[in-house]
PDB file of N, CA and C in Angstrom:
ATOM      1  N   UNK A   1     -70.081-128.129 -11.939  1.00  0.00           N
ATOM      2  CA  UNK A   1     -70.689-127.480 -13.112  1.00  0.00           C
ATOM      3  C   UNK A   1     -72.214-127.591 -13.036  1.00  0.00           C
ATOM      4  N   UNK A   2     -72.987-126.901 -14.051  1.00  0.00           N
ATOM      5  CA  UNK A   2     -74.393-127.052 -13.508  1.00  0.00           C
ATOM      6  C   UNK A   2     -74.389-128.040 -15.120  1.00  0.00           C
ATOM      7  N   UNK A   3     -75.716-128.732 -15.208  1.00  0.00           N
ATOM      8  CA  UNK A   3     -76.101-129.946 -15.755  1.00  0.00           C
ATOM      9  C   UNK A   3     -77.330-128.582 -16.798  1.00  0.00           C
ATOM     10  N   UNK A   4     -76.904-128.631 -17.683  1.00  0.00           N
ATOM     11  CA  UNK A   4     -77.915-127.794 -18.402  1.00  0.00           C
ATOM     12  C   UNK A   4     -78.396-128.941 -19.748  1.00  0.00           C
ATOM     13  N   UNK A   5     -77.215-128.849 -20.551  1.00  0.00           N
ATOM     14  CA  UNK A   5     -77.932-129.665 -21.843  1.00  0.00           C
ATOM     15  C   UNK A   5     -76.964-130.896 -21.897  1.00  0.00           C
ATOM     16  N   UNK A   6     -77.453-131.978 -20.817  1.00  0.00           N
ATOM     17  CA  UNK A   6     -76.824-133.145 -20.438  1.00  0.00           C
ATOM     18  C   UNK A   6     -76.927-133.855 -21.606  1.00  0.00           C
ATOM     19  N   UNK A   7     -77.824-134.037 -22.763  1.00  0.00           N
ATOM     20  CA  UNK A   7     -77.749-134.672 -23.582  1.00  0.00           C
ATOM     21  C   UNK A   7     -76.738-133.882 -24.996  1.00  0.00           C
ATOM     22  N   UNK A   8     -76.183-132.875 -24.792  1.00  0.00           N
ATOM     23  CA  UNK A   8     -75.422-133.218 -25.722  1.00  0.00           C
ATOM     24  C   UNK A   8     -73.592-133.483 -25.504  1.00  0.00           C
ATOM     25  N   UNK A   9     -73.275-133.437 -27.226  1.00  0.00           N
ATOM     26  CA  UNK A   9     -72.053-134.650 -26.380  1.00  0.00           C
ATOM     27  C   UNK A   9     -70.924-133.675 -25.954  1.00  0.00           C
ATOM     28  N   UNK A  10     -70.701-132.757 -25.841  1.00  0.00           N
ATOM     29  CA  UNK A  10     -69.764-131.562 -25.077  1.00  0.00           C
ATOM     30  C   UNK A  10     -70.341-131.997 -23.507  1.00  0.00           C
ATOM     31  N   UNK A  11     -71.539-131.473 -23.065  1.00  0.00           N
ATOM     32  CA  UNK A  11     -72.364-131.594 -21.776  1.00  0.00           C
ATOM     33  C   UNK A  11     -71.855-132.855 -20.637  1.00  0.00           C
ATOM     34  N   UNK A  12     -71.677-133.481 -21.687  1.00  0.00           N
ATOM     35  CA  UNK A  12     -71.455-134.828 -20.686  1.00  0.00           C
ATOM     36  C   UNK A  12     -70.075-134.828 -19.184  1.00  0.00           C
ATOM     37  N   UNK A  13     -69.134-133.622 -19.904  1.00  0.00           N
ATOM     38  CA  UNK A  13     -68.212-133.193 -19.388  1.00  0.00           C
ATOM     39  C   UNK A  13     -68.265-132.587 -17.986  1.00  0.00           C
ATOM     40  N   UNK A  14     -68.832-131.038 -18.166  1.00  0.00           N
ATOM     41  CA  UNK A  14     -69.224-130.207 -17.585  1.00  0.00           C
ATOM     42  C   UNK A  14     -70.820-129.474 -17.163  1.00  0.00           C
ATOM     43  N   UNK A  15     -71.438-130.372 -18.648  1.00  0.00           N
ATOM     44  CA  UNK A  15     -72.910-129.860 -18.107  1.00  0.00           C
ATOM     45  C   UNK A  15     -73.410-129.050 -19.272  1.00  0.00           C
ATOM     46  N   UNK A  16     -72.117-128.560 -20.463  1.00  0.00           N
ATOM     47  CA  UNK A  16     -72.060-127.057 -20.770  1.00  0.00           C
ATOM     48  C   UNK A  16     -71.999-127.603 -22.410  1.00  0.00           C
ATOM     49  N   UNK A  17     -73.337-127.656 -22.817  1.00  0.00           N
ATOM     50  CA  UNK A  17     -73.299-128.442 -24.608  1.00  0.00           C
ATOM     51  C   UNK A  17     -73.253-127.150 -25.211  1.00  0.00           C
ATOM     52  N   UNK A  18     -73.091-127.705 -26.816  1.00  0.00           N
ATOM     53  CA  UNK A  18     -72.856-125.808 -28.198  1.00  0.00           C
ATOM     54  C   UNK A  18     -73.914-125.500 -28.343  1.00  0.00           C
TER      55      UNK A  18
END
């Protein structure tokens, strides 16, 4: 996955925050 909005807490998963 690409690392876009690592800080939120969806992101942590895939990379992929709301």
């Amino acid at each position: 996955m690409i690392k876009v909005m690592s800080l939120s807490p969806a992101s942590r998963l895939d990379g992929f925050g709301p």
